[in-house]
C-alpha atoms as a PDB file:
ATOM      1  CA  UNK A   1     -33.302   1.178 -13.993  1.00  0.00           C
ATOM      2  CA  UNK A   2     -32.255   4.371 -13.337  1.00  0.00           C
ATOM      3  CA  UNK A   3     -28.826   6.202 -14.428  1.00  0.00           C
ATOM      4  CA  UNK A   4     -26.662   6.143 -12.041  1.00  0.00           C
ATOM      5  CA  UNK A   5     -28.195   2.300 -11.190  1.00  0.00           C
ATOM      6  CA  UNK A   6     -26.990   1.375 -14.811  1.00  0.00           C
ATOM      7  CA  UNK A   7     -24.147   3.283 -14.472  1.00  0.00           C
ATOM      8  CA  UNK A   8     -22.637   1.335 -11.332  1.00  0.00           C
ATOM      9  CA  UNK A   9     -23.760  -1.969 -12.887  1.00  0.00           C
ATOM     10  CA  UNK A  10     -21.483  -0.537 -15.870  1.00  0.00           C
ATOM     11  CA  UNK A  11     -18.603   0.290 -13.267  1.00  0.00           C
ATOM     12  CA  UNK A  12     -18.596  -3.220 -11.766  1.00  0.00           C
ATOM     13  CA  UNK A  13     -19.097  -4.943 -15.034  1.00  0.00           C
ATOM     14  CA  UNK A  14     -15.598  -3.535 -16.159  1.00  0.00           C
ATOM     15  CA  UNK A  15     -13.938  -4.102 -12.479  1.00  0.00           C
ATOM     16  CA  UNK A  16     -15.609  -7.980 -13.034  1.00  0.00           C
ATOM     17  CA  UNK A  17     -14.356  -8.261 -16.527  1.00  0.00           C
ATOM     18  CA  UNK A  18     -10.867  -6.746 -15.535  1.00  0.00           C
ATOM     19  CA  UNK A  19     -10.392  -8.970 -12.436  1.00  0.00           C
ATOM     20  CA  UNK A  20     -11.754 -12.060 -14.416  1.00  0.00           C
ATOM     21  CA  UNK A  21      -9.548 -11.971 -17.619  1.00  0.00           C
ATOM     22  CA  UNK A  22      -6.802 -14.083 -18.458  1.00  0.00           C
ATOM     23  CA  UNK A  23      -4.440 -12.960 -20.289  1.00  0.00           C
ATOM     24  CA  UNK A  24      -6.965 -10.782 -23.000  1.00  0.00           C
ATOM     25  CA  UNK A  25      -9.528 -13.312 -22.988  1.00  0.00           C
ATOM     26  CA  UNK A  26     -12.667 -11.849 -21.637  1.00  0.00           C
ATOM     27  CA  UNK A  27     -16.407 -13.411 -20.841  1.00  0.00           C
ATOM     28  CA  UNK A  28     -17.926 -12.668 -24.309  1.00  0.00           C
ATOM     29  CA  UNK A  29     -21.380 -12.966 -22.601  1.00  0.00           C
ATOM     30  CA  UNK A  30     -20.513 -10.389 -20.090  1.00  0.00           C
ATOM     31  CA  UNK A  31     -18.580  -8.550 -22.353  1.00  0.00           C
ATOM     32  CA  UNK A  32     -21.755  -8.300 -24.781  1.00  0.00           C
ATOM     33  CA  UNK A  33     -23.723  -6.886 -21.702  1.00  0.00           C
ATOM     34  CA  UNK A  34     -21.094  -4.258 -20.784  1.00  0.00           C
ATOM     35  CA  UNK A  35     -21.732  -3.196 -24.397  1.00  0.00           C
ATOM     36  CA  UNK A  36     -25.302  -2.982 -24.629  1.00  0.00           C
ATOM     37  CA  UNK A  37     -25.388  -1.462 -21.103  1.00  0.00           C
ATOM     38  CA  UNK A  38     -23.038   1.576 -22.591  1.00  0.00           C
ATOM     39  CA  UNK A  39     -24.952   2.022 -25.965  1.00  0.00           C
ATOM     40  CA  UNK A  40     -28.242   2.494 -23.478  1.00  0.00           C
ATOM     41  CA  UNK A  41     -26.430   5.434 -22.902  1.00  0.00           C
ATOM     42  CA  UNK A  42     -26.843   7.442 -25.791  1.00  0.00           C
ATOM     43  CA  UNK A  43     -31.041   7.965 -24.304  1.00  0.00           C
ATOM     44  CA  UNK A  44     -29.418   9.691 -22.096  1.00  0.00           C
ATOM     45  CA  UNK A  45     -29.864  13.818 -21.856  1.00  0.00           C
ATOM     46  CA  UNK A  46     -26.575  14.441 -20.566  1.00  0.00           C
ATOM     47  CA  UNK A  47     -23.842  15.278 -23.488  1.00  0.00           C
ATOM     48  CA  UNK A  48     -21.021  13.454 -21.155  1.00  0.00           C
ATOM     49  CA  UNK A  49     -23.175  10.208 -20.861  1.00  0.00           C
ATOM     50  CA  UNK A  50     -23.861  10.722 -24.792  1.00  0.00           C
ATOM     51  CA  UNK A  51     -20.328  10.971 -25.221  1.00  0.00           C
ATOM     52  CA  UNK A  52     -19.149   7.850 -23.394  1.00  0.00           C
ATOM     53  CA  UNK A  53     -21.586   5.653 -25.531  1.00  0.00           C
ATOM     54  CA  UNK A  54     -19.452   5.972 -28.069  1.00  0.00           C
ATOM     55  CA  UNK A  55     -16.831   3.578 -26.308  1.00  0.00           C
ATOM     56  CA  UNK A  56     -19.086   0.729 -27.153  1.00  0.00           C
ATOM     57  CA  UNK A  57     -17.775   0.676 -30.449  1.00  0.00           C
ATOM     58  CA  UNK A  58     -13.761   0.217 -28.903  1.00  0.00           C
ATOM     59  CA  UNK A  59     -15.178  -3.088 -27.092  1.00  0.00           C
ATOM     60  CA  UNK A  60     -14.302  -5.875 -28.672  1.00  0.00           C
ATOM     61  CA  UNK A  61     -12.849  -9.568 -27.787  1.00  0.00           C
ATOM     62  CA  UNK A  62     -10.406  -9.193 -29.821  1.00  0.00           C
ATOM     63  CA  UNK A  63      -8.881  -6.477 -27.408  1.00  0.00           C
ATOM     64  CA  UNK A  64      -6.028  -6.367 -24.751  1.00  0.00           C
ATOM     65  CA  UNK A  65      -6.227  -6.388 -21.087  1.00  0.00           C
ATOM     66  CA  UNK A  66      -4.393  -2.723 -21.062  1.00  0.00           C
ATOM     67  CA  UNK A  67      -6.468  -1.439 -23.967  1.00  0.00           C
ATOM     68  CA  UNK A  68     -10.037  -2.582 -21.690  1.00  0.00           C
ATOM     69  CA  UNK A  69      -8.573  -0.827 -18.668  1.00  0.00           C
ATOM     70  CA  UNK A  70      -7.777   2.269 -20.515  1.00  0.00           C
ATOM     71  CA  UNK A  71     -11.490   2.151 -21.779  1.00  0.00           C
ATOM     72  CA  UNK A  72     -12.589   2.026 -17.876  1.00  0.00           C
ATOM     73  CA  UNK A  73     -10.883   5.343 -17.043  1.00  0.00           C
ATOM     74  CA  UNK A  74     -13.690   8.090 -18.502  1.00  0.00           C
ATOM     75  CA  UNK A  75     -16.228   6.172 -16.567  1.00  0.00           C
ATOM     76  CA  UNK A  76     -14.389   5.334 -13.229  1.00  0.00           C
ATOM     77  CA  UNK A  77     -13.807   9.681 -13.291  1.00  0.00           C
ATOM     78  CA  UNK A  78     -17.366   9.766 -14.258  1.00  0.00           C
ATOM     79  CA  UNK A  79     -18.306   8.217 -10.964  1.00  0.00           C
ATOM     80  CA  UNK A  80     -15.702   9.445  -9.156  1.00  0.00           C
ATOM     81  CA  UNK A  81     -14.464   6.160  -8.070  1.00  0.00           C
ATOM     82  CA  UNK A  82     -11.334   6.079  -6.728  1.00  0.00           C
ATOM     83  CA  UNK A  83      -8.929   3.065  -7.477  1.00  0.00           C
ATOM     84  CA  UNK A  84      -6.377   1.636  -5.298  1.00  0.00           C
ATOM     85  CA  UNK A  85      -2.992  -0.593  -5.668  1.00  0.00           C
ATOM     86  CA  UNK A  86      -5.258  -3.723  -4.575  1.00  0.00           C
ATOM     87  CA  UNK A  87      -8.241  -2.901  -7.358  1.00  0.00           C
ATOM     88  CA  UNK A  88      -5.911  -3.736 -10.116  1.00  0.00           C
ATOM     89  CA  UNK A  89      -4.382  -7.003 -11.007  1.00  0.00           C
ATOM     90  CA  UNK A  90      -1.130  -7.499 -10.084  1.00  0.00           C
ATOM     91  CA  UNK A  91       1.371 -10.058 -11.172  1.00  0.00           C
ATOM     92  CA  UNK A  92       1.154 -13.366  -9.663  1.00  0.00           C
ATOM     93  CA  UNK A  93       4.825 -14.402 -10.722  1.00  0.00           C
ATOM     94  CA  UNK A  94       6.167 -13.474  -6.883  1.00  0.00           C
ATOM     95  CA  UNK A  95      10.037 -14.027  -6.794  1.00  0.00           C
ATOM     96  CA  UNK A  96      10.406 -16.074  -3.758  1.00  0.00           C
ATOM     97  CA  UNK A  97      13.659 -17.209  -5.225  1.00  0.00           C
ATOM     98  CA  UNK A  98      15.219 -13.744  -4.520  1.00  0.00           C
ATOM     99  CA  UNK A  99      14.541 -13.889  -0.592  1.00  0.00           C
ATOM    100  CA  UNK A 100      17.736 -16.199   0.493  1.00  0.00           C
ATOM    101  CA  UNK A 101      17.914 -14.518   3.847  1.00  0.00           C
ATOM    102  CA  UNK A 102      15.941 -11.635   5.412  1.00  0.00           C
ATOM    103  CA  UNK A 103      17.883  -8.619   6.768  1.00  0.00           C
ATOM    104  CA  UNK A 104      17.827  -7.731  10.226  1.00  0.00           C
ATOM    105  CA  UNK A 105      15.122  -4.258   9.989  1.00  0.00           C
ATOM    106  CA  UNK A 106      11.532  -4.206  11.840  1.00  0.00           C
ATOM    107  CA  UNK A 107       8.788  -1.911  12.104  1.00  0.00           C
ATOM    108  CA  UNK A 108       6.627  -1.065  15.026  1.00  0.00           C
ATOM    109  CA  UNK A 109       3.494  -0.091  14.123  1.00  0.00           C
ATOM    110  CA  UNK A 110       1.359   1.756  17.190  1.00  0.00           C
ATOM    111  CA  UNK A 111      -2.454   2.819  17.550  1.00  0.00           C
ATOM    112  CA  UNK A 112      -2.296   2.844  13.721  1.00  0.00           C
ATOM    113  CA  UNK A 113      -5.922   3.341  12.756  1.00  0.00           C
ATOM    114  CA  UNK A 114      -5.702   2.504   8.742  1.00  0.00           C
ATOM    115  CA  UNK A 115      -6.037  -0.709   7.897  1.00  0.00           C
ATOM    116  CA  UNK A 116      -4.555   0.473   4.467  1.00  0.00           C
ATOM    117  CA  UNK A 117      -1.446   1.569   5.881  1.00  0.00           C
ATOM    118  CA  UNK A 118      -1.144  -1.052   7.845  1.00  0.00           C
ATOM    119  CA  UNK A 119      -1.002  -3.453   5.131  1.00  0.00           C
ATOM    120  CA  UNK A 120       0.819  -1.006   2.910  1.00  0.00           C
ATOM    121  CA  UNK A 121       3.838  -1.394   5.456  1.00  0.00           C
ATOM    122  CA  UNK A 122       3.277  -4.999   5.242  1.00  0.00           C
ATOM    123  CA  UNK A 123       4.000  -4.429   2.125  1.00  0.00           C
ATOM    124  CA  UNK A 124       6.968  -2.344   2.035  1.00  0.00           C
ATOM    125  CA  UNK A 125       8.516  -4.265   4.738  1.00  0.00           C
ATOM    126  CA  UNK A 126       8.464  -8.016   2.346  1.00  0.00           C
ATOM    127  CA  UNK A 127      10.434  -5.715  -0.492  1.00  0.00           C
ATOM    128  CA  UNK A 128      13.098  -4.137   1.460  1.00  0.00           C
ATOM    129  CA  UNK A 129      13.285  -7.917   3.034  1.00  0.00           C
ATOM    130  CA  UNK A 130      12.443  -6.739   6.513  1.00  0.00           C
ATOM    131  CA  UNK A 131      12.422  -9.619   9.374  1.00  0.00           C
ATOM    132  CA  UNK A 132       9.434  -8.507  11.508  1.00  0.00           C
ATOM    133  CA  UNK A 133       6.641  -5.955  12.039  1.00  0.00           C
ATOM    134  CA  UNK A 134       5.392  -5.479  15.519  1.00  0.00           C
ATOM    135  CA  UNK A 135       1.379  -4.408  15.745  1.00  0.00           C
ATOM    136  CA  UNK A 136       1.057  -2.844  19.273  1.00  0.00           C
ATOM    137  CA  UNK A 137      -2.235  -0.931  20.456  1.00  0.00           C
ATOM    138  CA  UNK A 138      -5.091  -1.087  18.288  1.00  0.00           C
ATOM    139  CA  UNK A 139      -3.456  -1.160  15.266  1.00  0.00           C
ATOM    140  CA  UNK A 140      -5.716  -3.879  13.047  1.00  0.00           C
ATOM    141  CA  UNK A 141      -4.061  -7.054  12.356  1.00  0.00           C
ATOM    142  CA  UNK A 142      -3.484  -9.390   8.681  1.00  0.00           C
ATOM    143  CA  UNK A 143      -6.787 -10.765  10.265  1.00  0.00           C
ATOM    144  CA  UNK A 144      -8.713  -8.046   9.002  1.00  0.00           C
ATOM    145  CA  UNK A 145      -9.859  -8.226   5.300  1.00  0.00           C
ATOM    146  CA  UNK A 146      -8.549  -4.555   4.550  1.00  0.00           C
ATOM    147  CA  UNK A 147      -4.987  -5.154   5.798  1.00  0.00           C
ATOM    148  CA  UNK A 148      -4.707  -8.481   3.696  1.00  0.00           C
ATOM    149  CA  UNK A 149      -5.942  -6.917   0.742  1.00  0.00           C
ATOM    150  CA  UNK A 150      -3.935  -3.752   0.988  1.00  0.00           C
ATOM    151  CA  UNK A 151      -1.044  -5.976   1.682  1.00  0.00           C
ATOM    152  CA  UNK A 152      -1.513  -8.104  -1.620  1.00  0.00           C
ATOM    153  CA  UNK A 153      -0.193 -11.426   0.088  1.00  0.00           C
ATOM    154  CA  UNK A 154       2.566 -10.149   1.662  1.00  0.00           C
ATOM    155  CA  UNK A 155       0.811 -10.654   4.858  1.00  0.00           C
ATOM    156  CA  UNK A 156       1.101 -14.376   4.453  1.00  0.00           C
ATOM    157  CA  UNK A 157       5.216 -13.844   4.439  1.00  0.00           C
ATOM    158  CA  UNK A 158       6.112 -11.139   6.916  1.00  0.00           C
ATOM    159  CA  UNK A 159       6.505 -12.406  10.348  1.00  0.00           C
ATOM    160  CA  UNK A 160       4.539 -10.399  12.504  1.00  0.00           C
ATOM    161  CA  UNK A 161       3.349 -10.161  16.454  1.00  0.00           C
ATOM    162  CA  UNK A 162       0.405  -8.738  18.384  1.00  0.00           C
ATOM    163  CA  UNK A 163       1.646  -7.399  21.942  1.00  0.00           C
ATOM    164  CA  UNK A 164       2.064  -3.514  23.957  1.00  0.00           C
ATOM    165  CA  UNK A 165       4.294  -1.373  23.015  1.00  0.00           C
ATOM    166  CA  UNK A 166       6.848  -1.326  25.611  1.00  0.00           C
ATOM    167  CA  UNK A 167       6.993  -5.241  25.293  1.00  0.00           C
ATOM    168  CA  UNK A 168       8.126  -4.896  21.797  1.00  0.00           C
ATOM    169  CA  UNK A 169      11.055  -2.177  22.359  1.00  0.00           C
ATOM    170  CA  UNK A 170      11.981  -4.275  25.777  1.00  0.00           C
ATOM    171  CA  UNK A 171      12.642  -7.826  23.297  1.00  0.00           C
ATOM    172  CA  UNK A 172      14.130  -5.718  20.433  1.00  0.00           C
ATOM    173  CA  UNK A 173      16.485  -4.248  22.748  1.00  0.00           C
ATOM    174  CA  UNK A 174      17.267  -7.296  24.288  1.00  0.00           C
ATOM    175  CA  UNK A 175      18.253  -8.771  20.425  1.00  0.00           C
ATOM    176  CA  UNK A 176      20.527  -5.053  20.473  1.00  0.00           C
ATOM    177  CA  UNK A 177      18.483  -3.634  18.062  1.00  0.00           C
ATOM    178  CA  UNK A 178      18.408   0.284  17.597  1.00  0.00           C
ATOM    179  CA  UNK A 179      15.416   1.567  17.559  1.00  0.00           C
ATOM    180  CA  UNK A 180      14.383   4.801  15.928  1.00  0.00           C
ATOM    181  CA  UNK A 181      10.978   6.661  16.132  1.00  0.00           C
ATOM    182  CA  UNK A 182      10.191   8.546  12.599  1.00  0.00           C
ATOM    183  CA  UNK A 183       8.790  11.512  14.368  1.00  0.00           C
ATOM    184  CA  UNK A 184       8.520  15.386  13.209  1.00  0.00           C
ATOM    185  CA  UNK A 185      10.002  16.535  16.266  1.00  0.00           C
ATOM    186  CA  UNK A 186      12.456  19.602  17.091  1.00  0.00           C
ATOM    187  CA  UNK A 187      15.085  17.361  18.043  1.00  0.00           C
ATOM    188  CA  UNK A 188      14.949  14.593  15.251  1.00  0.00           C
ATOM    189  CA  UNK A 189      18.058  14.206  13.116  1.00  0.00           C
ATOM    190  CA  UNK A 190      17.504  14.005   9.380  1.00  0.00           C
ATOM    191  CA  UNK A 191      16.790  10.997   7.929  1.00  0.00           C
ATOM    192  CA  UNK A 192      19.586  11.323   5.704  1.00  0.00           C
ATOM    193  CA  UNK A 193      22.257  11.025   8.194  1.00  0.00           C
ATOM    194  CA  UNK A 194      24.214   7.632   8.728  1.00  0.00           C
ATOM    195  CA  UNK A 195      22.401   4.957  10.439  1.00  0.00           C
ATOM    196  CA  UNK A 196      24.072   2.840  13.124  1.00  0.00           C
ATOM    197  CA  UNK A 197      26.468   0.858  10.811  1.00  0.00           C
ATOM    198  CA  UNK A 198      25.554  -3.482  10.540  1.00  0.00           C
ATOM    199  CA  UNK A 199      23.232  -2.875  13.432  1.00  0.00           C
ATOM    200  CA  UNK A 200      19.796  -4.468  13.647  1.00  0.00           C
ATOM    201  CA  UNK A 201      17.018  -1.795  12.990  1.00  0.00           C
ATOM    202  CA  UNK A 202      13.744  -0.954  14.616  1.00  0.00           C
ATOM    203  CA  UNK A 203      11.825   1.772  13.077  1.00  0.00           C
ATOM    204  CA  UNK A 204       8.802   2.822  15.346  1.00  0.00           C
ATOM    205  CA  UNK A 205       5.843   4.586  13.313  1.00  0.00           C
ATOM    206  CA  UNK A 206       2.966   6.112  15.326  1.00  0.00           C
ATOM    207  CA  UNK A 207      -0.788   7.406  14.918  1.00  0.00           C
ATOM    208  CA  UNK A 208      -1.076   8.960  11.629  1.00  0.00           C
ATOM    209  CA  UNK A 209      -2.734  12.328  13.525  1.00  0.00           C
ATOM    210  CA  UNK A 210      -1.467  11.986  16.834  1.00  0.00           C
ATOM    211  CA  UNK A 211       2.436  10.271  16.092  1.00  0.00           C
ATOM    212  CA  UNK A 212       4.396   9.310  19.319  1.00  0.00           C
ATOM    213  CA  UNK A 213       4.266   9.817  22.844  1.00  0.00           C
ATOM    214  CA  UNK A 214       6.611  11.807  24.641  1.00  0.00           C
ATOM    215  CA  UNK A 215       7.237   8.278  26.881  1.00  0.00           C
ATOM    216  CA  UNK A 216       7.201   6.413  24.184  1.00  0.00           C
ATOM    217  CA  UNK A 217       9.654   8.405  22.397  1.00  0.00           C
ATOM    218  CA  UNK A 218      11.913   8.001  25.730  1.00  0.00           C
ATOM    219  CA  UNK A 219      12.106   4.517  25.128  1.00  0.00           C
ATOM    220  CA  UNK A 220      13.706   4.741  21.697  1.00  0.00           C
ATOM    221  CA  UNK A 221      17.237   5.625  20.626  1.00  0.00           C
ATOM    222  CA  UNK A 222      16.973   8.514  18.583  1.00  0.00           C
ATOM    223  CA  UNK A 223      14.452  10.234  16.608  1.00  0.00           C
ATOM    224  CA  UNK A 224      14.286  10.835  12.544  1.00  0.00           C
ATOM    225  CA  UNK A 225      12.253  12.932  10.824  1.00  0.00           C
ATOM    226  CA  UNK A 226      11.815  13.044   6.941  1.00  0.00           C
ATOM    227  CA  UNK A 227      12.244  16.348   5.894  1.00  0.00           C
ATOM    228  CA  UNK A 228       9.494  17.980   3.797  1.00  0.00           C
ATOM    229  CA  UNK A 229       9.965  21.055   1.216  1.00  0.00           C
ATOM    230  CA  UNK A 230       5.645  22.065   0.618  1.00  0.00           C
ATOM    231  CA  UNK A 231       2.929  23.627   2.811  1.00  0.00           C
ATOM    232  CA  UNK A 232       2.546  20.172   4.394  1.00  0.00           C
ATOM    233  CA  UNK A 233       4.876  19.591   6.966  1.00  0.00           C
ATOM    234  CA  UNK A 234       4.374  15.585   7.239  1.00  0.00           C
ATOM    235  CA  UNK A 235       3.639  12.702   5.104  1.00  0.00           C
ATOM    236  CA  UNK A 236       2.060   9.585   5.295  1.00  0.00           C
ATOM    237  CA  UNK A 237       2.322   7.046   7.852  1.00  0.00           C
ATOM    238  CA  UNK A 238       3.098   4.502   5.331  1.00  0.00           C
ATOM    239  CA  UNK A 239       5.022   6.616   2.804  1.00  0.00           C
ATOM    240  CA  UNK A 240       7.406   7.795   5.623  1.00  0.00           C
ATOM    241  CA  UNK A 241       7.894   3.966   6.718  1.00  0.00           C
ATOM    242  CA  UNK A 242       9.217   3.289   3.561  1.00  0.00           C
ATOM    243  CA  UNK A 243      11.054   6.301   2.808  1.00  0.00           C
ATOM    244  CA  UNK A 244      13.102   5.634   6.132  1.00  0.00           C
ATOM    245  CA  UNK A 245      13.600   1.939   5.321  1.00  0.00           C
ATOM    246  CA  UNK A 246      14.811   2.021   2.079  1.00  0.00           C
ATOM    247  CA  UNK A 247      17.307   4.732   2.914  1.00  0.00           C
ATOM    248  CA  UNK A 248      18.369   2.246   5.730  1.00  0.00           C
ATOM    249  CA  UNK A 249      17.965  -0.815   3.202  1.00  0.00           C
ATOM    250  CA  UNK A 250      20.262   1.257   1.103  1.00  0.00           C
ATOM    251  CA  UNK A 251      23.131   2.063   4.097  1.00  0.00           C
ATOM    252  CA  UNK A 252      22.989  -1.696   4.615  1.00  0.00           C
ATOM    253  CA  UNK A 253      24.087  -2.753   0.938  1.00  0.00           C
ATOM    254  CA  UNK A 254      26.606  -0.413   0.878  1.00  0.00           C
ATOM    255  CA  UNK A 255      27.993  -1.349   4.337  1.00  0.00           C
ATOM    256  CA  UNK A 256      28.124  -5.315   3.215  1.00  0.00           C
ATOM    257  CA  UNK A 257      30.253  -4.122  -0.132  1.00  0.00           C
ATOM    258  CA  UNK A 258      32.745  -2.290   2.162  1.00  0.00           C
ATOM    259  CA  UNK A 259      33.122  -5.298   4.129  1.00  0.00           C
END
């Protein structure tokens, strides 16, 4: 087998172990594999490779679930791999008891081309207890596999819909719901500003290159950009989606205490 062959069966032995474990307790067969695959390592020529061997002798089954992860790290960089919120295990104690009743804030999601941010607003959308997302164009559904897992379940609470764009600003206006585009445009107000006060809120997120059309910005009520202090003069699709809702989740509370 050659090294980087051993080394990938090394990286997917730890992801395997790591996904597998319950609560510390690992596969002591696999486990015992992982090891002897790592102390192969010291053969190698390569002082980095030499130097990682050495972690054999922090494996044990004795160990915890955070001290095996940390272990992971060197040879994750090693590979380069790059590790995502739905690679690592994440608690399964969901509080559905804290969801009495879902405030009145949607997202419209157009020609979205990540299926990652897709189901990171999915996400997003379940904590700030959002009522809806709209998926208009050919933004990918909780159907595909990469929305689901990017969404870590929360697919299977948010309501969502499948239909064009206009149809979904026509029935939100219909419900009087405001409806704002998060858009980097001359004429945007800062997110920061008041929101319409106890109003139901639509916020309309676009293609992550290409944003909003200028018709489709018509259709909405104002426009909010998120101001932005580096070189880069935008942020991520899904990043601004929840920057704008949980400044509007925020208004919301405080409106409700008033009252």
């Amino acid at each position: 087998m050659s090294t980087k062959a051993k080394l990938e069966e090394i990286y997917n032995l730890f992801q395997g172990l790591e996904m597998d474990s319950r609560d510390g307790q690992f596969d002591e067969p696999l486990l015992e594999h992982l090891i002897s695959c790592i102390t192969e390592l010291e053969k190698s020529e390569d002082p980095i490779l030499q130097k990682l061997s050495k972690y054999k002798t922090h494996l044990n089954p004795q160990m915890t679930l955070r001290h095996f992860s940390t272990i992971a790290v060197p040879f994750e960089r090693y590979l380069k791999k790059t590790v995502q919120d739905d690679d690592f295990l994440v608690s399964s104690t969901d509080r559905d008891h804290l969801v009495t009743e879902r405030v009145p804030l949607h997202f419209v999601v157009d020609n979205m081309r990540s299926a990652f941010n897709v189901g990171s607003i999915f996400r997003t959308a379940d904590t700030l207890g959002a009522k809806k997302i709209w998926l208009t164009g050919y933004t990918p559904t909780p159907h595909q596999p990469q929305v689901e897992k990017s969404a870590l379940g929360a697919a299977f609470i948010m309501d969502w819909q499948t239909t064009s764009f206009t149809q979904a600003i026509e029935e939100l206006k219909a419900a009087g719901t405001y409806i704002i585009a998060l858009e980097t445009s001359a004429k945007a107000l800062d997110i920061g500003y008041p929101y319409q006060e106890n109003k139901p809120m639509a916020f309309v997120i676009g293609n992550e290159r290409f944003g909003l059309d200028a018709d489709q910005l018509a259709l909405c009520d104002e426009i909010r950009r998120i101001p932005t202090f580096g070189i880069k003069n935008s942020l991520n699709a899904a990043t601004a989606a929840a920057i704008a809702g949980y400044e509007w989740r925020k208004q919301w509370n405080e409106s409700k205490i008033k009252v």
